[in-house]
N, C-alpha and C. Protein backbone atom coordinates (compact mmCIF):
# COMPACT_ATOMS: atom_id res chain seq x y z
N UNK A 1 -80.46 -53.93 29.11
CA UNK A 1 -79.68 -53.15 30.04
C UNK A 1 -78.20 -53.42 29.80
N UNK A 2 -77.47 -52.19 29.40
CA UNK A 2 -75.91 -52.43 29.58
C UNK A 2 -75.12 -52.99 30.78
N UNK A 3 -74.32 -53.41 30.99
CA UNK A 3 -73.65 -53.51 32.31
C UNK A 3 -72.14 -53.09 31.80
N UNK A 4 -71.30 -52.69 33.16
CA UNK A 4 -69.96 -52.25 32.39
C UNK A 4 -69.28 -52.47 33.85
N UNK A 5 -68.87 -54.27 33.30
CA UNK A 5 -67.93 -55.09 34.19
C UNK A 5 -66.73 -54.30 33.77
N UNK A 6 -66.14 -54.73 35.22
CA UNK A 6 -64.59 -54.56 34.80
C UNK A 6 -63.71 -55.29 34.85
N UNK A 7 -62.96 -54.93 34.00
CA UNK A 7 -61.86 -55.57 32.99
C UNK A 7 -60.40 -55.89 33.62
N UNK A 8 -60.39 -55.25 34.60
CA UNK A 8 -59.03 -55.21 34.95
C UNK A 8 -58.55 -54.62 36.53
N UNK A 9 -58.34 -54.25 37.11
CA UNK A 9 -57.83 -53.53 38.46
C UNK A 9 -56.18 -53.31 38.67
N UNK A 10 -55.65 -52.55 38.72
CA UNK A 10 -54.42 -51.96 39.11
C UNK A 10 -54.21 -52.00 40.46
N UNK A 11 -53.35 -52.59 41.47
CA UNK A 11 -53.37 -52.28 43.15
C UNK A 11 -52.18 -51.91 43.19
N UNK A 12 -51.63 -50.88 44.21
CA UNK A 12 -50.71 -50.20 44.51
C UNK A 12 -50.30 -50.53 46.29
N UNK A 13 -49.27 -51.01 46.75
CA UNK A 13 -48.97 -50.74 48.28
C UNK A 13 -48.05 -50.66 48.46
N UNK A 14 -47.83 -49.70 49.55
CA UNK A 14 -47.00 -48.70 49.82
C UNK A 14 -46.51 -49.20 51.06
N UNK A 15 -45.74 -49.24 51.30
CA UNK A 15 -45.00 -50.00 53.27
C UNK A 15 -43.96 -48.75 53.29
N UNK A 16 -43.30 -48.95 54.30
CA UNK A 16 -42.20 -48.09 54.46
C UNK A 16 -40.91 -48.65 53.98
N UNK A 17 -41.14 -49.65 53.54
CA UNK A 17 -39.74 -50.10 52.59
C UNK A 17 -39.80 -50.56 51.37
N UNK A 18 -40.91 -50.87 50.47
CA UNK A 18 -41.57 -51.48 49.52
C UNK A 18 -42.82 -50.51 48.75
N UNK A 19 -42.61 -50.73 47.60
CA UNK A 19 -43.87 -50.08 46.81
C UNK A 19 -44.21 -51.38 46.03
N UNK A 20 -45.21 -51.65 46.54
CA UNK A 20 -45.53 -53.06 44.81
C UNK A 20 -46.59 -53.02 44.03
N UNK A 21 -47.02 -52.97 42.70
CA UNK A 21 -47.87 -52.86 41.58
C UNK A 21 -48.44 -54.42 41.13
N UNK A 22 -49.69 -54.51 41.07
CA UNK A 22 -49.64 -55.41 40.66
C UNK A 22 -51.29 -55.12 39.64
N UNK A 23 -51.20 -55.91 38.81
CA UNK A 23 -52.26 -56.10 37.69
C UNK A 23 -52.85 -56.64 37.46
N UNK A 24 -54.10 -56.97 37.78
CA UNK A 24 -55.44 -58.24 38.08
C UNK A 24 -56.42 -58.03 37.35
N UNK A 25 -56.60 -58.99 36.89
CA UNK A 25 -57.88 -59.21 36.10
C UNK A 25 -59.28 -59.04 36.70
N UNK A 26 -60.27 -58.94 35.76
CA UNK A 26 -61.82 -58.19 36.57
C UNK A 26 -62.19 -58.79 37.90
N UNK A 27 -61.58 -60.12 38.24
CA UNK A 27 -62.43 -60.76 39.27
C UNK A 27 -61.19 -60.29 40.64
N UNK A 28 -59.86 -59.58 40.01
CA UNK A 28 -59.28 -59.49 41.66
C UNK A 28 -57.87 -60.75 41.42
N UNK A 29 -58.05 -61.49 40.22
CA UNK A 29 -56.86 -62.50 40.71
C UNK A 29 -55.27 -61.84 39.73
N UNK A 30 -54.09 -61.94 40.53
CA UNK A 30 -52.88 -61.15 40.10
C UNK A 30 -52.09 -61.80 38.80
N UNK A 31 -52.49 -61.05 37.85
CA UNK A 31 -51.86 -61.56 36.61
C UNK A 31 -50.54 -60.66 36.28
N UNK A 32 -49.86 -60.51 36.53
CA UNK A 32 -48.22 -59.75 36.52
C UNK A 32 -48.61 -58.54 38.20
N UNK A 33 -46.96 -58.61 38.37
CA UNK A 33 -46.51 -58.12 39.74
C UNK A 33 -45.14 -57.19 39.71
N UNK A 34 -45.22 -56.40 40.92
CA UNK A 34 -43.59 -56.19 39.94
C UNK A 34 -43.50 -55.31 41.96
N UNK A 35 -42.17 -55.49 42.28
CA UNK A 35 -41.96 -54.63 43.72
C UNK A 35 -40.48 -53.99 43.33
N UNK A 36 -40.55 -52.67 44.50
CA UNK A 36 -39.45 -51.59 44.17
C UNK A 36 -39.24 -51.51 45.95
N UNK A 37 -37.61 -51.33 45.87
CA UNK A 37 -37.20 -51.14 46.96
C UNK A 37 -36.98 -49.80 47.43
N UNK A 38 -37.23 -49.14 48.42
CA UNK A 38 -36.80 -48.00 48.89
C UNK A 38 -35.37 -48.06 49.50
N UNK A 39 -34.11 -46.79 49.38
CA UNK A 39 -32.98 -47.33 49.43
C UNK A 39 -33.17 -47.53 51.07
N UNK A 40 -33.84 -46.84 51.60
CA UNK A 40 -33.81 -46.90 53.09
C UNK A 40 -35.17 -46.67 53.70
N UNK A 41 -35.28 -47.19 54.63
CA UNK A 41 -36.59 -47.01 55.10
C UNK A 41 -37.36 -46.34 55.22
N UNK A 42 -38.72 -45.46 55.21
CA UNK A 42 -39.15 -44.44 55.38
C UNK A 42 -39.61 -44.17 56.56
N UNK A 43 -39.68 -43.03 57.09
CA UNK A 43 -40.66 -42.93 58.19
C UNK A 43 -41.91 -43.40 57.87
N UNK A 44 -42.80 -42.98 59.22
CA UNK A 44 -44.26 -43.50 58.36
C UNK A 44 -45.01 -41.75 57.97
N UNK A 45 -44.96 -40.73 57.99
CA UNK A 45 -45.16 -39.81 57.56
C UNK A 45 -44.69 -39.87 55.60
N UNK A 46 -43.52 -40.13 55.49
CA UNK A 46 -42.95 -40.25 54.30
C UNK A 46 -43.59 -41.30 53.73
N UNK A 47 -44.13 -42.23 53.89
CA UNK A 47 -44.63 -43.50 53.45
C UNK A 47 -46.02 -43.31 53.42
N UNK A 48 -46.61 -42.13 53.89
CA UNK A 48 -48.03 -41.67 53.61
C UNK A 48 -48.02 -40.83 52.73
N UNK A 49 -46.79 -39.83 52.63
CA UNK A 49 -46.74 -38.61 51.41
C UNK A 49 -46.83 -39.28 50.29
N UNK A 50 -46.09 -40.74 50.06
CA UNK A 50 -45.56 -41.18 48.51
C UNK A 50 -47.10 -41.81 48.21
N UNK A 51 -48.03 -41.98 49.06
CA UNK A 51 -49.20 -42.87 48.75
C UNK A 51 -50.02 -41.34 48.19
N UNK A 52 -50.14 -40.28 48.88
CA UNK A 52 -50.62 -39.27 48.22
C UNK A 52 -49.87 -38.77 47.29
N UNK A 53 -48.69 -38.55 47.00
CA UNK A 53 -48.04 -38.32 46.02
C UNK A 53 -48.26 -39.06 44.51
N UNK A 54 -48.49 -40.34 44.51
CA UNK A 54 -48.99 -41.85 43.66
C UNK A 54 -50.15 -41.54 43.27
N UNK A 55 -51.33 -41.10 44.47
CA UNK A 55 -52.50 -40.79 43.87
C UNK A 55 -52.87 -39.83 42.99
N UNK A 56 -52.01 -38.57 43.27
CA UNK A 56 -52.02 -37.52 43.07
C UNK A 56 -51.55 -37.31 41.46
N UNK A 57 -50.68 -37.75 41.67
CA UNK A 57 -49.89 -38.75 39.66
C UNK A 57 -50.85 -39.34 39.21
N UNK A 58 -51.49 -40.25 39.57
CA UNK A 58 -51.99 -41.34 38.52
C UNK A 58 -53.43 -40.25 38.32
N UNK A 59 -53.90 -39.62 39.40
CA UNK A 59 -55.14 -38.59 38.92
C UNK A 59 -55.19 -37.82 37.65
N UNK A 60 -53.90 -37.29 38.12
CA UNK A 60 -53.70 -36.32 37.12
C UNK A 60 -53.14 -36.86 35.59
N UNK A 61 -52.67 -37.87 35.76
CA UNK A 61 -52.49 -38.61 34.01
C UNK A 61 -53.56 -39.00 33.86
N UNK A 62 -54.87 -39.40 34.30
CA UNK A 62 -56.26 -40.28 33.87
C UNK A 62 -56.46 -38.65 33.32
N UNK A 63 -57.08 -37.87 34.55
CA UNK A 63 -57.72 -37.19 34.29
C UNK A 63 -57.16 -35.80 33.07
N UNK A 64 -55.85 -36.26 32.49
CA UNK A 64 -55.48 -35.27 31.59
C UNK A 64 -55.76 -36.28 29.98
N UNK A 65 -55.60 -37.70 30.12
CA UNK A 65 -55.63 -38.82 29.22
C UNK A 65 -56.96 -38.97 28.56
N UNK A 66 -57.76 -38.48 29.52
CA UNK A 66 -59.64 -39.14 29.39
C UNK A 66 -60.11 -37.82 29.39
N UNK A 67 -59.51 -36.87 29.80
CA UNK A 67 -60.88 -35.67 29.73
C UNK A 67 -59.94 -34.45 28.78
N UNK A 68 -58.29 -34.84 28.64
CA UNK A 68 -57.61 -33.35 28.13
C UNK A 68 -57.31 -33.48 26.89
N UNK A 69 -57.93 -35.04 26.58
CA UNK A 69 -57.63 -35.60 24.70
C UNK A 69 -58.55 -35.22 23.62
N UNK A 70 -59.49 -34.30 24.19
CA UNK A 70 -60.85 -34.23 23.10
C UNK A 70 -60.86 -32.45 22.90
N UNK A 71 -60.93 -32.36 21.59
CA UNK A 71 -61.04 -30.92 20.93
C UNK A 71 -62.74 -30.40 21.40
N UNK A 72 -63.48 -31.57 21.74
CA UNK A 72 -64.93 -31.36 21.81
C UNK A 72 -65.32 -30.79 23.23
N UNK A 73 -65.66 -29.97 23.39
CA UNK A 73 -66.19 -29.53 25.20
C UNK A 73 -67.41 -30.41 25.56
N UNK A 74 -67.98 -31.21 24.42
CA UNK A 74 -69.36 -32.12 24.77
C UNK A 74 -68.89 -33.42 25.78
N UNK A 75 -67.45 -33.80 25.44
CA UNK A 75 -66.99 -34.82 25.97
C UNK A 75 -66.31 -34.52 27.73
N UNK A 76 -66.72 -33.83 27.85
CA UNK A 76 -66.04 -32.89 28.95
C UNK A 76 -67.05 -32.88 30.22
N UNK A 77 -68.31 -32.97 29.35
CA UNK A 77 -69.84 -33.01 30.30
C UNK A 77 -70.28 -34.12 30.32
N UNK A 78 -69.85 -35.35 29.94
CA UNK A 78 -69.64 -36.85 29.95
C UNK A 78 -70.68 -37.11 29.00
N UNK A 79 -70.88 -36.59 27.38
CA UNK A 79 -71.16 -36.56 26.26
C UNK A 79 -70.00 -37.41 25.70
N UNK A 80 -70.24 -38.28 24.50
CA UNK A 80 -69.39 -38.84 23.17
C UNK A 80 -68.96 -37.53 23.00
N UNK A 81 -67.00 -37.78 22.46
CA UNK A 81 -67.18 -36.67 21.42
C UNK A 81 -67.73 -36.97 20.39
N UNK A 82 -68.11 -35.75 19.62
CA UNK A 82 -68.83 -35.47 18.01
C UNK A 82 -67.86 -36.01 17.41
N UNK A 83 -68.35 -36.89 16.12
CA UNK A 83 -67.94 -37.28 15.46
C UNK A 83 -67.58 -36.84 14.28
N UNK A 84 -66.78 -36.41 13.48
CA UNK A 84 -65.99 -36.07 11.97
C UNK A 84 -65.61 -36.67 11.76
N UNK A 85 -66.52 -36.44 9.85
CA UNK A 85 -65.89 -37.37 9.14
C UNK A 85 -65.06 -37.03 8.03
């Protein structure tokens, strides 16, 4: 039986004055960090848009990275692409 641990986790949080990224290894523990200041505070409406806004980005780069890179439509239906040689 395969198993398909993971490797890594990305966490994102969003406050109304702070965005911070951080990069953890499969089990959850923070191996690089990095925080961004907002110049001014947000409401909390605005501080919910940028969390859908974030999601909404990072969706759309996976899902253009992993499904918009293959000439093959097999890979599309969660098939390998075909291979050429």
């Amino acid at each position: 039986m395969v198993t398909n641990p993971v490797e890594g986790k990305i966490v994102i949080d969003v406050s109304r004055k702070y965005v911070s990224i951080f990069r953890c290894d499969g089990e959850g523990k923070v191996v690089d960090e990095d925080h961004f200041a907002h110049p001014f505070r947000l409401d909390r409406q605005d501080a919910i848009g940028e969390v859908v806004d974030l999601y909404s980005f990072i969706y759309d780069w996976l899902n253009d990275t992993i499904n918009g890179g293959y000439d093959d439509d097999s890979a599309r239906e969660g098939e390998p692409p075909a291979k050429t040689e």
